[in-house]
C-alpha atoms as a PDB file:
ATOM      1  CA  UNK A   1     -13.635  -2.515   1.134  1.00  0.00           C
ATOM      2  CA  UNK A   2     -12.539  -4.169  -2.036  1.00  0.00           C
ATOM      3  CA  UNK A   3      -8.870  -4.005  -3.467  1.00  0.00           C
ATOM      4  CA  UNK A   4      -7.209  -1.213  -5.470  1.00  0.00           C
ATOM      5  CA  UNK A   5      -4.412  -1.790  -5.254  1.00  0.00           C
ATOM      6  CA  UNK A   6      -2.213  -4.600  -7.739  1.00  0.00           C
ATOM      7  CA  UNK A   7       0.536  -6.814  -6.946  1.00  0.00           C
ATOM      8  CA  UNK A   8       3.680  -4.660  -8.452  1.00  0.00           C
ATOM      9  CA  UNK A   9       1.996  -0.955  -6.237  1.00  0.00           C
ATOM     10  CA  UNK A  10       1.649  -3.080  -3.004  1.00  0.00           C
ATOM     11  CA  UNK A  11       5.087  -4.600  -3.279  1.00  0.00           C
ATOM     12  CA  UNK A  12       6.530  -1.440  -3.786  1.00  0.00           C
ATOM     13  CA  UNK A  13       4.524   0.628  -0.676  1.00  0.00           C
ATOM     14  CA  UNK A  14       6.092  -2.191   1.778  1.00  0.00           C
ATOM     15  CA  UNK A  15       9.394  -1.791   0.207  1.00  0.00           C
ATOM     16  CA  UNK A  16       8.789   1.884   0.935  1.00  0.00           C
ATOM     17  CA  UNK A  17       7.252   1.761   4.058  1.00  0.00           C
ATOM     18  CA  UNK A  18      10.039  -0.409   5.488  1.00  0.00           C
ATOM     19  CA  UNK A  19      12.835   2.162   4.122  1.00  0.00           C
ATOM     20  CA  UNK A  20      10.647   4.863   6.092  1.00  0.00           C
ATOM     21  CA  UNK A  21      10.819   3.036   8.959  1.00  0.00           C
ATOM     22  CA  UNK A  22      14.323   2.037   9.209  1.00  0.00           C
ATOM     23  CA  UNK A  23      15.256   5.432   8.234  1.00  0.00           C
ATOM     24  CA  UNK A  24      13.621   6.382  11.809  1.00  0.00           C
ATOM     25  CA  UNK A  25      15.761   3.906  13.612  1.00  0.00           C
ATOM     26  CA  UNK A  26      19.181   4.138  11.043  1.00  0.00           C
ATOM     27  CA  UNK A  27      18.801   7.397  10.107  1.00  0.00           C
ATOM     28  CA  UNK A  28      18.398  11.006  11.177  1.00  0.00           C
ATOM     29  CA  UNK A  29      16.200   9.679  14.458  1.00  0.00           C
ATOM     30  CA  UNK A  30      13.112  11.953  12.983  1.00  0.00           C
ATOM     31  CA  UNK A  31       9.951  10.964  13.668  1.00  0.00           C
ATOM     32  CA  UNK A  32       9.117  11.848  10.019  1.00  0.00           C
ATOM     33  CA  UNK A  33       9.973   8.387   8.849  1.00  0.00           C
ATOM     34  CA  UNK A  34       7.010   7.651  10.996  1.00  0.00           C
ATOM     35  CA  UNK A  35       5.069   8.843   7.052  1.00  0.00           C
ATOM     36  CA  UNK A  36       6.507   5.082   6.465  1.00  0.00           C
ATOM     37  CA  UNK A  37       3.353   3.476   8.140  1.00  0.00           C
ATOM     38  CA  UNK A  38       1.252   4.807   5.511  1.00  0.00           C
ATOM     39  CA  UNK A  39       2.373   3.031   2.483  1.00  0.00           C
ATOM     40  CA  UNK A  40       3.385  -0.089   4.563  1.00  0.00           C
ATOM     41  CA  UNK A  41      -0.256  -0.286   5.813  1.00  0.00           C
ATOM     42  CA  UNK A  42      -1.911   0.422   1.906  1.00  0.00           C
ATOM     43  CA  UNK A  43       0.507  -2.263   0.791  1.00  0.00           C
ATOM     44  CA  UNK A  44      -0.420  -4.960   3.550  1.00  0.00           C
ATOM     45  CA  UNK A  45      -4.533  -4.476   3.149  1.00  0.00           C
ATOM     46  CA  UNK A  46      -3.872  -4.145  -1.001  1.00  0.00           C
ATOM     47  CA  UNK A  47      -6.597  -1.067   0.087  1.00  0.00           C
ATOM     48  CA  UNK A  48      -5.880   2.786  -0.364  1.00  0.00           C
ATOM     49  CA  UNK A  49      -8.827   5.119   0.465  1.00  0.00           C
ATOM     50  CA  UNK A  50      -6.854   7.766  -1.803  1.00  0.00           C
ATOM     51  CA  UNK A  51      -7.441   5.738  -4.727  1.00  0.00           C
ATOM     52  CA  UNK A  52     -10.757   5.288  -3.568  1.00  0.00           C
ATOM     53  CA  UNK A  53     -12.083   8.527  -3.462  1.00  0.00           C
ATOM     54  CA  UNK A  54     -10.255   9.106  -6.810  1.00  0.00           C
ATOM     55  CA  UNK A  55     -11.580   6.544  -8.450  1.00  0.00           C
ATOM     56  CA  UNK A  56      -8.296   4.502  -9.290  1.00  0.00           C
ATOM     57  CA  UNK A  57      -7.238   1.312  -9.443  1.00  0.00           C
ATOM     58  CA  UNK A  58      -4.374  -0.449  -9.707  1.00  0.00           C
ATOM     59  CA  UNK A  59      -5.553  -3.856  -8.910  1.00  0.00           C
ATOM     60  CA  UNK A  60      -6.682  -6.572 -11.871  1.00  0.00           C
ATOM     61  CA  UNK A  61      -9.962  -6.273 -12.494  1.00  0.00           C
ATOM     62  CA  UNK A  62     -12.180  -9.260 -10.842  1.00  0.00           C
ATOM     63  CA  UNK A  63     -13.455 -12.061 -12.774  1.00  0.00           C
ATOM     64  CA  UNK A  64     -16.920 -13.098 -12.423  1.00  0.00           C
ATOM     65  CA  UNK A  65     -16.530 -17.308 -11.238  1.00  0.00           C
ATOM     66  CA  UNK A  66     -19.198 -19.750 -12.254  1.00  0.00           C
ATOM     67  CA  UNK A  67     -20.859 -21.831 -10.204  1.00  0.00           C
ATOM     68  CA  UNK A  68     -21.626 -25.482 -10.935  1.00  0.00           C
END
């Protein structure tokens, strides 16, 4: 499981995962907001199997290192 997912997407999944969330506890008490794990969970692993199986990628692309 290598990353897809870049610095700016991951940022903003937490961000949105977190507003979910607190929408469940803040808001109209649905368990809807509940969706909210998603994103936050994508964000924290910097891994979305969507993205994946579409082939996308928002993550830099790797750099090979050279060994000494």
């Amino acid at each position: 499981m290598s990353r897809n997912i870049g610095t700016a997407d991951r940022w903003l999944r937490v961000l949105l995962g977190i507003a979910l969330l607190f929408a469940v506890v803040t808001g109209p008490q649905s368990l809807w907001g509940l969706i909210g794990l998603i994103p936050l969970t994508t964000g924290i692993v910097s891994f979305c199997p969507l993205y994946s199986v579409l082939g996308w990628s928002t993550a830099p692309p790797r750099t090979a290192r050279l060994s000494r």
